[in-house]
N, C-alpha and C. Protein backbone atom coordinates (compact mmCIF):
# COMPACT_ATOMS: atom_id res chain seq x y z
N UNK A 1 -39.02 21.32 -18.90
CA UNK A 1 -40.03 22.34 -19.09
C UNK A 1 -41.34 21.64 -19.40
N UNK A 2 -42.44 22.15 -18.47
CA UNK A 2 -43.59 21.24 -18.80
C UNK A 2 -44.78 21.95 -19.75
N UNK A 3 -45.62 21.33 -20.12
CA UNK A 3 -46.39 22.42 -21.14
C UNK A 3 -47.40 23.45 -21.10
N UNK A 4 -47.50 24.02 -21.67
CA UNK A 4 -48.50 25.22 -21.35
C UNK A 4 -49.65 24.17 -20.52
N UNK A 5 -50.84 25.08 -20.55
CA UNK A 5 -52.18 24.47 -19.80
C UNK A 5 -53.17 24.35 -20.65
N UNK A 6 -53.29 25.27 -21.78
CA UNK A 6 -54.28 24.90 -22.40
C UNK A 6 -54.04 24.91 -24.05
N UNK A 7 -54.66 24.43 -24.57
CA UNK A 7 -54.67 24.99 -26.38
C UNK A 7 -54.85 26.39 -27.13
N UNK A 8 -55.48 27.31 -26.39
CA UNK A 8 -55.75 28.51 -26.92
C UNK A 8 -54.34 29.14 -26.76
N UNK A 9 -53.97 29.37 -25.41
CA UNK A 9 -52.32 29.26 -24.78
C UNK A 9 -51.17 29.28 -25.63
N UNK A 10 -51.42 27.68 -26.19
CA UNK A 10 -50.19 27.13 -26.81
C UNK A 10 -50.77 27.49 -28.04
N UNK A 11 -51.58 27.76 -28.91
CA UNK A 11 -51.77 28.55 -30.30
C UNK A 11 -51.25 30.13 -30.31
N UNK A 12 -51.39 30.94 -28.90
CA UNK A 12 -51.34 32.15 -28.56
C UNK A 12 -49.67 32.32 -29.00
N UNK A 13 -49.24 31.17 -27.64
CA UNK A 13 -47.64 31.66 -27.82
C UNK A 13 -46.70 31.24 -29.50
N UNK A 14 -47.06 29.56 -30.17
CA UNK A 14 -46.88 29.31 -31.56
C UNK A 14 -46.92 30.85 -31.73
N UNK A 15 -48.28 31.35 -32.15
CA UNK A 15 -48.29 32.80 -32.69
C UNK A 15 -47.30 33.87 -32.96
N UNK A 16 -46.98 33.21 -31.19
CA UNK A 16 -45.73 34.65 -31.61
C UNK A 16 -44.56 34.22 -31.86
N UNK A 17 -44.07 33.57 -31.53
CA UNK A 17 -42.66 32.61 -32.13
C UNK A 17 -42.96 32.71 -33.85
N UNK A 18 -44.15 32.78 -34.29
CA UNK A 18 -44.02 32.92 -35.76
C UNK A 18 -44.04 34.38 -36.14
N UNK A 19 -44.93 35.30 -35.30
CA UNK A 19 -44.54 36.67 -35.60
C UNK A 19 -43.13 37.22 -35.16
N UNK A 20 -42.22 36.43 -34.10
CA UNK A 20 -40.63 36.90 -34.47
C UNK A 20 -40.20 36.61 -35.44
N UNK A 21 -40.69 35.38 -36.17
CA UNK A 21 -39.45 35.09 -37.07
C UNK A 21 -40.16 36.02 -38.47
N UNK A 22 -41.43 36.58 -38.55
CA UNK A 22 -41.81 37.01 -39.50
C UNK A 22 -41.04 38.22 -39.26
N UNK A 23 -40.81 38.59 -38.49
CA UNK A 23 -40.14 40.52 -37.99
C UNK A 23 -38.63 40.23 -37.82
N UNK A 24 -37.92 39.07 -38.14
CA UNK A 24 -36.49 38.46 -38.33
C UNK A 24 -35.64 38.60 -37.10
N UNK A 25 -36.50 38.65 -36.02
CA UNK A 25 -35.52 38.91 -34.23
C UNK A 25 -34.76 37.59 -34.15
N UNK A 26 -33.66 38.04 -33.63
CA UNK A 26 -32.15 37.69 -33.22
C UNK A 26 -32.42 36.56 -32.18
N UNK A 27 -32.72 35.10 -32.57
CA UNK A 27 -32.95 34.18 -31.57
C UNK A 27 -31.76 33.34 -31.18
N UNK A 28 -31.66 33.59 -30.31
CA UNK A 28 -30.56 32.83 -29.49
C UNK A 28 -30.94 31.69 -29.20
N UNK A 29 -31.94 31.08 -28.74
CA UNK A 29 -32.75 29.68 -28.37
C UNK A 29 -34.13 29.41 -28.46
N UNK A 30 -34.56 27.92 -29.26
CA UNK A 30 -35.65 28.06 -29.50
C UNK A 30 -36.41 28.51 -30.57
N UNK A 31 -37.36 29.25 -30.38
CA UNK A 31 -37.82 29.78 -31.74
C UNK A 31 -38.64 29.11 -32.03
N UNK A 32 -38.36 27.51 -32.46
CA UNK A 32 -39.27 26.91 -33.23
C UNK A 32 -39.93 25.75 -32.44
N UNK A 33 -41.68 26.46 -32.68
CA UNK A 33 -42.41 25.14 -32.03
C UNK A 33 -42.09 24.38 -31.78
N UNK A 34 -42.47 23.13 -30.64
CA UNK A 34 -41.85 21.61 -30.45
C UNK A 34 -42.81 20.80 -31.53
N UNK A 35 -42.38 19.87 -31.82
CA UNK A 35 -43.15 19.30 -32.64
C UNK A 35 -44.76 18.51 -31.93
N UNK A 36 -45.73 18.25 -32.66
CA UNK A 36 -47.10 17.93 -32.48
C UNK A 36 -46.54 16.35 -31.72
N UNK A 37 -46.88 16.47 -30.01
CA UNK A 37 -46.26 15.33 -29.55
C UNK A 37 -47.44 15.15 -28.60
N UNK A 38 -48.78 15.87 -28.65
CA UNK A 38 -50.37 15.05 -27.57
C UNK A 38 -50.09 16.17 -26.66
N UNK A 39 -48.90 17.25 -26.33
CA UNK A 39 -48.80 18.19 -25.63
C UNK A 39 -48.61 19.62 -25.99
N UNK A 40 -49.23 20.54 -24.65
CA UNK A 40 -48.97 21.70 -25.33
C UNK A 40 -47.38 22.12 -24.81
N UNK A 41 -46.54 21.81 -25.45
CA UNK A 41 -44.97 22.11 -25.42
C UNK A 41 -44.55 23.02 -26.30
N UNK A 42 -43.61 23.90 -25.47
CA UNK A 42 -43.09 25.35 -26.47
C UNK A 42 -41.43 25.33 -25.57
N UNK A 43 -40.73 25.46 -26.36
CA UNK A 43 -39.34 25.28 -26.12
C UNK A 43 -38.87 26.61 -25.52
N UNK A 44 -37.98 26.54 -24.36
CA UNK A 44 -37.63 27.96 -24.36
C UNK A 44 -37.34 28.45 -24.91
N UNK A 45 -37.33 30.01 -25.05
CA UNK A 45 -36.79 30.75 -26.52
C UNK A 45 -36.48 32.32 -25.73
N UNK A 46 -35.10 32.66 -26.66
CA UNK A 46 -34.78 33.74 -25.88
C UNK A 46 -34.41 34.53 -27.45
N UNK A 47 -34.94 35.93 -27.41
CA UNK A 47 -34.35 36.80 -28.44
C UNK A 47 -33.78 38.31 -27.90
N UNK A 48 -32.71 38.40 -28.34
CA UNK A 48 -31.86 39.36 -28.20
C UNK A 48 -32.02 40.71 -28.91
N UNK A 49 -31.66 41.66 -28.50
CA UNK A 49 -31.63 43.09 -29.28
C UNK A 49 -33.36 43.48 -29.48
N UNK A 50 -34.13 42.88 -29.33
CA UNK A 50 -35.64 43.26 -29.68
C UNK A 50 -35.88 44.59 -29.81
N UNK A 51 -36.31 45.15 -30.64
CA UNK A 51 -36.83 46.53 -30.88
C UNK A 51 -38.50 46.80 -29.70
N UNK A 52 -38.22 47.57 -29.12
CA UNK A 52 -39.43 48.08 -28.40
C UNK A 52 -40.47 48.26 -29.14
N UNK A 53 -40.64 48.01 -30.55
CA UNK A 53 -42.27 48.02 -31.11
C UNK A 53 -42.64 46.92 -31.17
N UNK A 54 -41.35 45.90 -31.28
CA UNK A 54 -41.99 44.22 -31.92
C UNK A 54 -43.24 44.24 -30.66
N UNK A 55 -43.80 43.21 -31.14
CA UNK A 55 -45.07 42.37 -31.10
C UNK A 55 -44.11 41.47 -29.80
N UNK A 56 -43.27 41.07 -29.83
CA UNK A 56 -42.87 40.03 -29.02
C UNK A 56 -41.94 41.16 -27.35
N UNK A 57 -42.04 42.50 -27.66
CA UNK A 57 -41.86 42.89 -26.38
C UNK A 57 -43.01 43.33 -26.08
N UNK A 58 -44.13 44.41 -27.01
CA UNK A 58 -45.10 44.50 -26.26
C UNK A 58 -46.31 43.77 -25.56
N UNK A 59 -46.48 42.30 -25.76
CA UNK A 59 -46.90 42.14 -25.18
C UNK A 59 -47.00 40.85 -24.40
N UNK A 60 -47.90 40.81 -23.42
CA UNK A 60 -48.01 39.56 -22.25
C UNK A 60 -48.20 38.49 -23.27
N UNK A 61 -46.65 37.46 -23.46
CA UNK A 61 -46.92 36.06 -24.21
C UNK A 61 -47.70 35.03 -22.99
N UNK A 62 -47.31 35.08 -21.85
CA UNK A 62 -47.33 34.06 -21.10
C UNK A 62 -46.91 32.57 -21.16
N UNK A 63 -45.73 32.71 -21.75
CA UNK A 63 -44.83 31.48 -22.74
C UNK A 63 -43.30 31.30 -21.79
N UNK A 64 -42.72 30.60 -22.41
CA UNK A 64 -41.33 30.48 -22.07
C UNK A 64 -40.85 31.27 -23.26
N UNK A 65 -40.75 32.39 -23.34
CA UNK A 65 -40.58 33.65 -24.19
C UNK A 65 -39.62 34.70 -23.63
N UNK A 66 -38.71 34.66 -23.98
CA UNK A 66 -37.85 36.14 -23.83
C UNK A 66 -37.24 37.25 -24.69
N UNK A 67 -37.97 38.24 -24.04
CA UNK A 67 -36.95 39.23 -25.18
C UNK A 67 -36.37 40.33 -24.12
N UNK A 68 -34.82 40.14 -24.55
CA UNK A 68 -34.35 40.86 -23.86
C UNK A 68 -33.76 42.31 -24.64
N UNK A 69 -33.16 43.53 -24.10
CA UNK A 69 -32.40 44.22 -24.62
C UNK A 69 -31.58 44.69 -24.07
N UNK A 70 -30.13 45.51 -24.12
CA UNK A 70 -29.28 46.31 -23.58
C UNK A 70 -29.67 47.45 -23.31
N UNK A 71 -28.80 48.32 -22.47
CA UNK A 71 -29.10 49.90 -21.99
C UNK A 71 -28.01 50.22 -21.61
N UNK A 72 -27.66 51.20 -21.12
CA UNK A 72 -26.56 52.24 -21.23
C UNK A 72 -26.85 52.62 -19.51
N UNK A 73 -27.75 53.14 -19.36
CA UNK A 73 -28.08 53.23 -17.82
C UNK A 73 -29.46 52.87 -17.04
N UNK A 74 -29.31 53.16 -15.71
CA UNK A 74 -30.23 53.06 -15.22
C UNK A 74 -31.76 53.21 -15.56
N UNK A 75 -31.55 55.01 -15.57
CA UNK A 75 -32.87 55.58 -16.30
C UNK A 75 -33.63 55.13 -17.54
N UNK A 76 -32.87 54.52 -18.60
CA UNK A 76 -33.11 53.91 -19.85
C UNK A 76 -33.62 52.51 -19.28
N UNK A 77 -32.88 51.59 -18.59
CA UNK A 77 -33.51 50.67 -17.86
C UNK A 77 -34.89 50.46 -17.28
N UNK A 78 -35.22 51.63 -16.44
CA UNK A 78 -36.29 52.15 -15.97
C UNK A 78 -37.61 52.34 -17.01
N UNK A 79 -37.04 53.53 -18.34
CA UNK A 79 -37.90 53.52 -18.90
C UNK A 79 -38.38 52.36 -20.14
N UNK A 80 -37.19 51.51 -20.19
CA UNK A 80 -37.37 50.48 -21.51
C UNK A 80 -38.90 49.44 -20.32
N UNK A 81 -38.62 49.43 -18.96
CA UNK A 81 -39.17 48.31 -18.04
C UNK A 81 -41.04 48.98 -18.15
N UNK A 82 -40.97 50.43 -18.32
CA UNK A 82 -41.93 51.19 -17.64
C UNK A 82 -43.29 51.15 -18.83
N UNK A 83 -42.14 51.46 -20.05
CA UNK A 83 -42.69 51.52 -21.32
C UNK A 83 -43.66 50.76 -21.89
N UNK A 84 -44.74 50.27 -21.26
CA UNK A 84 -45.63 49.05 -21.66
C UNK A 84 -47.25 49.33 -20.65
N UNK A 85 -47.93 48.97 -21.68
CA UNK A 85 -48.68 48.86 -21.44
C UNK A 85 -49.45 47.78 -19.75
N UNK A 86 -48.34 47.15 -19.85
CA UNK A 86 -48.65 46.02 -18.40
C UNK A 86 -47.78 46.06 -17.89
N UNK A 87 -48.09 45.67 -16.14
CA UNK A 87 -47.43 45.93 -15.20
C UNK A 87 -47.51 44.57 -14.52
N UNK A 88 -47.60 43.26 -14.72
CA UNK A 88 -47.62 42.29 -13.74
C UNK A 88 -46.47 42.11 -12.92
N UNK A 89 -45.46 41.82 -13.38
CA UNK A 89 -44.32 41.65 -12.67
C UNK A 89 -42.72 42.21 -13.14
N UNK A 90 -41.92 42.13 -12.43
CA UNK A 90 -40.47 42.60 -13.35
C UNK A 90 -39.12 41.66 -11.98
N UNK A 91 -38.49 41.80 -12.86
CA UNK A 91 -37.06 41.04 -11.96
C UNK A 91 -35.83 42.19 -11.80
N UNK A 92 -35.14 42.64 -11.33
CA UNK A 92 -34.01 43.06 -10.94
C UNK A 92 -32.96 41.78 -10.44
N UNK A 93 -31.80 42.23 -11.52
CA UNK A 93 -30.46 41.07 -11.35
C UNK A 93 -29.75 42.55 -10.74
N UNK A 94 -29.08 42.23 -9.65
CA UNK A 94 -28.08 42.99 -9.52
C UNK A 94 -26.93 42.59 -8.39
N UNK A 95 -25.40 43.03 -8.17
CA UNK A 95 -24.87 42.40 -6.98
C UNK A 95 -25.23 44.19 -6.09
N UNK A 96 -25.40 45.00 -6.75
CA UNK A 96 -25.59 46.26 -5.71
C UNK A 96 -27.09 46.46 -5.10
N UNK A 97 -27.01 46.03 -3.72
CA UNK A 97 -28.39 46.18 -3.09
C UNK A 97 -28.73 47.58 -3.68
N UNK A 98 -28.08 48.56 -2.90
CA UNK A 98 -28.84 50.31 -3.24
C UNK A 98 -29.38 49.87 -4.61
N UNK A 99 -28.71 49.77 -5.49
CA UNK A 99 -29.21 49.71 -6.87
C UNK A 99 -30.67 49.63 -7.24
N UNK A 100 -30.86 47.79 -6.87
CA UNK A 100 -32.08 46.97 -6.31
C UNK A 100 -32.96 47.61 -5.83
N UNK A 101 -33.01 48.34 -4.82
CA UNK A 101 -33.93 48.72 -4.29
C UNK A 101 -34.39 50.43 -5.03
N UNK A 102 -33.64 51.07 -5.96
CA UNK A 102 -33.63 51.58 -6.90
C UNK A 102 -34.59 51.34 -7.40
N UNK A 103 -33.85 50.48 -8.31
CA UNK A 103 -34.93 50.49 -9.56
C UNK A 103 -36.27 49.64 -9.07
N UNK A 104 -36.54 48.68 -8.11
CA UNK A 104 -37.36 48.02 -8.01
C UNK A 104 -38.45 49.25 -7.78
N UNK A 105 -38.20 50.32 -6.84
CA UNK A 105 -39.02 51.54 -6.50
C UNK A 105 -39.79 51.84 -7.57
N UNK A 106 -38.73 51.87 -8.75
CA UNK A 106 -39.17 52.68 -9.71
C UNK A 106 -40.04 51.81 -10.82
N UNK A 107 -39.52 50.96 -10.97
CA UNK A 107 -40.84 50.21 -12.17
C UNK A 107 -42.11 49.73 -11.68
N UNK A 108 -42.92 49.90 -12.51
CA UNK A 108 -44.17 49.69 -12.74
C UNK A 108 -44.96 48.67 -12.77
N UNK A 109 -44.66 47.88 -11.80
CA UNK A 109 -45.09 46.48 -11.30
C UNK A 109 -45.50 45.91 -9.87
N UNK A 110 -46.79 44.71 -10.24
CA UNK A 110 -47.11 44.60 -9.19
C UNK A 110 -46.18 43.54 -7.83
N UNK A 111 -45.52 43.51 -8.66
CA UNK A 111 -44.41 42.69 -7.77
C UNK A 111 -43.15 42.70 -8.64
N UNK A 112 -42.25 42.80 -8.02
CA UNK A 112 -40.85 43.40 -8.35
C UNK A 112 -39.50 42.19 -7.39
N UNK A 113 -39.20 41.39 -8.38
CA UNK A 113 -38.53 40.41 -7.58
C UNK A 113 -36.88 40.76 -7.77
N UNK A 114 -36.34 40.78 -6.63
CA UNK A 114 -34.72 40.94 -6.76
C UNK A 114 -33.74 39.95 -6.50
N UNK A 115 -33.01 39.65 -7.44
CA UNK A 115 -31.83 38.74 -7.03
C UNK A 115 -32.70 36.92 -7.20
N UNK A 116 -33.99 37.07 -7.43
CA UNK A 116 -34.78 36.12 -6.50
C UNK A 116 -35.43 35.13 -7.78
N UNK A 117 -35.99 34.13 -7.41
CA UNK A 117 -36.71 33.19 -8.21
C UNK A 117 -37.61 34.11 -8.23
N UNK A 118 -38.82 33.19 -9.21
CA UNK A 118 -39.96 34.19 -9.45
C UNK A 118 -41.41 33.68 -7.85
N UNK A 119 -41.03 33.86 -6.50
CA UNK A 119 -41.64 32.97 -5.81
C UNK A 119 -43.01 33.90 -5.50
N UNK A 120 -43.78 33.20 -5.41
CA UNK A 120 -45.26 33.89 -5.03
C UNK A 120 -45.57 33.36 -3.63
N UNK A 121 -46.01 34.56 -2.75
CA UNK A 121 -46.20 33.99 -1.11
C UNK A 121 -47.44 34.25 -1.20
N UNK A 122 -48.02 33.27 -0.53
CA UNK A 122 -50.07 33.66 -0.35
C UNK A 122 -50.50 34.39 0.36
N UNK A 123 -49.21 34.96 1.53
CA UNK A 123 -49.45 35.96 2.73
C UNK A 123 -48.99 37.09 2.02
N UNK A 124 -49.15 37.70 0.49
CA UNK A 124 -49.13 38.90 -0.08
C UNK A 124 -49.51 38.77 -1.08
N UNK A 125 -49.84 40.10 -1.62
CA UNK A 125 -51.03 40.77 -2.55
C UNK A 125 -49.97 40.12 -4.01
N UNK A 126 -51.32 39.97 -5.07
CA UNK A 126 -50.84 39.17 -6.26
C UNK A 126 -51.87 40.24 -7.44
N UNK A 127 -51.14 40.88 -8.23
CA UNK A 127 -52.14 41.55 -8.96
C UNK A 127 -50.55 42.70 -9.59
N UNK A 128 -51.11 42.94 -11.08
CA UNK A 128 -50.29 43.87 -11.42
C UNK A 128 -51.16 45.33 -11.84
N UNK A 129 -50.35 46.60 -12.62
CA UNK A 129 -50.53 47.87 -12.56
C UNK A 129 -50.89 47.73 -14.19
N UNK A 130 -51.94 48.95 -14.04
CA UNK A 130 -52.04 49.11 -15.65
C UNK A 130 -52.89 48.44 -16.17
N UNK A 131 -52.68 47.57 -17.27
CA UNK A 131 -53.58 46.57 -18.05
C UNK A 131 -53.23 45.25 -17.39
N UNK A 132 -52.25 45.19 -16.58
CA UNK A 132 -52.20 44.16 -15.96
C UNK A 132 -53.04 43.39 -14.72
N UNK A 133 -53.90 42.65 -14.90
CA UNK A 133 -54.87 41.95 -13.78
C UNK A 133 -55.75 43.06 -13.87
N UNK A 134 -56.54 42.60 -12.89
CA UNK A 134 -58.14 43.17 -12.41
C UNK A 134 -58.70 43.25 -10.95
N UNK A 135 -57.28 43.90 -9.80
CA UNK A 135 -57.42 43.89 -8.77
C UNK A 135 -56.32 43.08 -8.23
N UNK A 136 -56.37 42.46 -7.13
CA UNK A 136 -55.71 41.64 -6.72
C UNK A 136 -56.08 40.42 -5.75
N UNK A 137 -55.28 39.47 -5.57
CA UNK A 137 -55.65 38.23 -4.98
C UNK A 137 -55.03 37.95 -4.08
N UNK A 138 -54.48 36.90 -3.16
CA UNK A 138 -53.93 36.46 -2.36
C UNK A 138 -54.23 37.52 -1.27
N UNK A 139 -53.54 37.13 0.22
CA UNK A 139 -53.00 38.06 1.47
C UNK A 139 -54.84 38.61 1.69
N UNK A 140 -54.27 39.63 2.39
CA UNK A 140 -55.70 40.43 2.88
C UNK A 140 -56.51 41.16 1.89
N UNK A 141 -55.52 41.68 0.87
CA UNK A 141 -55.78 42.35 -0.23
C UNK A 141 -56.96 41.25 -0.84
N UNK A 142 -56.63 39.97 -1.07
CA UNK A 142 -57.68 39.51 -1.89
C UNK A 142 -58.67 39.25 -1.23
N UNK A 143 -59.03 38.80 -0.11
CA UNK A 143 -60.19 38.81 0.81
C UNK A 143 -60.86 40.08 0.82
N UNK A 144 -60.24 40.93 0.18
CA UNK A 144 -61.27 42.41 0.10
C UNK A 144 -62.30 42.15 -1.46
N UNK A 145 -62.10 41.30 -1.96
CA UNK A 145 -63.03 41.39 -3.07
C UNK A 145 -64.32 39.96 -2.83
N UNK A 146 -64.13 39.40 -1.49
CA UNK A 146 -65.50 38.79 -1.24
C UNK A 146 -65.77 39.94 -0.13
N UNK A 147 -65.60 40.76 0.12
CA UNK A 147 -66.46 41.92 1.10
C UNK A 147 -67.29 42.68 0.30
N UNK A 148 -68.39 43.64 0.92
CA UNK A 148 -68.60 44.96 0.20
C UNK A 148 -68.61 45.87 1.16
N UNK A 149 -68.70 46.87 0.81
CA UNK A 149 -68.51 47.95 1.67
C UNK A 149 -70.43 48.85 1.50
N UNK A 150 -70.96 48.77 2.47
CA UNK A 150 -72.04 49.46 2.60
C UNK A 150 -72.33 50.94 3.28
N UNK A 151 -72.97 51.62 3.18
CA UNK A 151 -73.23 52.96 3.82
C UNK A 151 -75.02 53.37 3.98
N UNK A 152 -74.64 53.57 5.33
CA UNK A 152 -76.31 54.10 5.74
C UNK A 152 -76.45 55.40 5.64
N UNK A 153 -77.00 56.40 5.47
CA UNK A 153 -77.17 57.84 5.91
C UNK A 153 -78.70 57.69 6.67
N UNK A 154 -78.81 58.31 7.70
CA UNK A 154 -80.07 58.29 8.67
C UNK A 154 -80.42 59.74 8.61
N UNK A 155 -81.20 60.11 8.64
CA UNK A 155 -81.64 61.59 9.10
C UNK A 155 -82.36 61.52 10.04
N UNK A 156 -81.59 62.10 11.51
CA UNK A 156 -82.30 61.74 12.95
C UNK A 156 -82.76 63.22 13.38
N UNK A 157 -83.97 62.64 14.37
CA UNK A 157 -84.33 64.10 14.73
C UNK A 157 -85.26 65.13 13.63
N UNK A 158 -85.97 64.49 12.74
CA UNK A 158 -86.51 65.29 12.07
C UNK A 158 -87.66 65.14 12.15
N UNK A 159 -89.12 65.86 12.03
CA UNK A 159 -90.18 65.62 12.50
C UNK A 159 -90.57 65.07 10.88
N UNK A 160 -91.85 64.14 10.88
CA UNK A 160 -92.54 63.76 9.76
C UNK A 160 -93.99 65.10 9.27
């Protein structure tokens, strides 16, 4: 695992690895900062059972950070995924295609990966829903934000 990119970053994510353990979430791996080694290094860390208010589900760490939880069904699935303020991305594990293509329909993201690594293609749109991003990039989609769009109105035929 290589290290964050910058210092603000790696203070951001520290942050929250210390606000789980201040809110006492169920860490399965990780948790605790790497030690002060000239890099910004953060260990993977995965926490279990997370309550939907913590600090560490609502929001974008951009870390090697996980919080996961259980559900009962689909719809709960749907809404635990939906329930947030940001929409950048989401994963579907499943062996039932129908399923997959289910729920991917249904959550609230700008890319919805199934079965799949997290791979980004440059020949499609990169941008999430919500508070997530500020438009989008890559593919044709992002070549629309060096365009503008102009409009003439003429009034022909009218005497001065």
């Amino acid at each position: 695992m290589g290290p964050l990119t910058t210092k603000p970053q790696h203070r951001k994510v520290r942050a929250a690895l210390q606000r789980a353990k201040e809110e006492r979430l169920a860490c399965l791996i990780g948790g605790e900062p790497a030690e002060e080694s000239g890099g910004f290094f953060v260990p993977p860390t995965v926490y279990a059972e997370v309550p939907t208010e913590s600090t560490v589900w609502r929001e974008e760490i951009f870390g090697p950070v996980l919080a996961v939880r259980s559900f009962e069904s689909e719809a709960e699935a749907v809404a635990l995924a939906n329930d947030s303020e940001f929409g950048l991305v989401a994963t579907v594990v499943t062996a039932d295609p129908a399923r997959a293509e289910r729920l991917a329909a249904e959550i609230d993201a700008g890319h919805v990966w199934v079965n799949s690594a997290q791979v980004i293609f440059p020949q499609t749109a990169w941008g999430g829903f919500k508070a997530s991003g500020i438009g989008r990039e890559l593919g044709p989609w992002g070549l629309h934000s060096y365009t503008g769009v102009k409009h003439i109105t003429l009034r022909r035929g009218a005497s001065s």
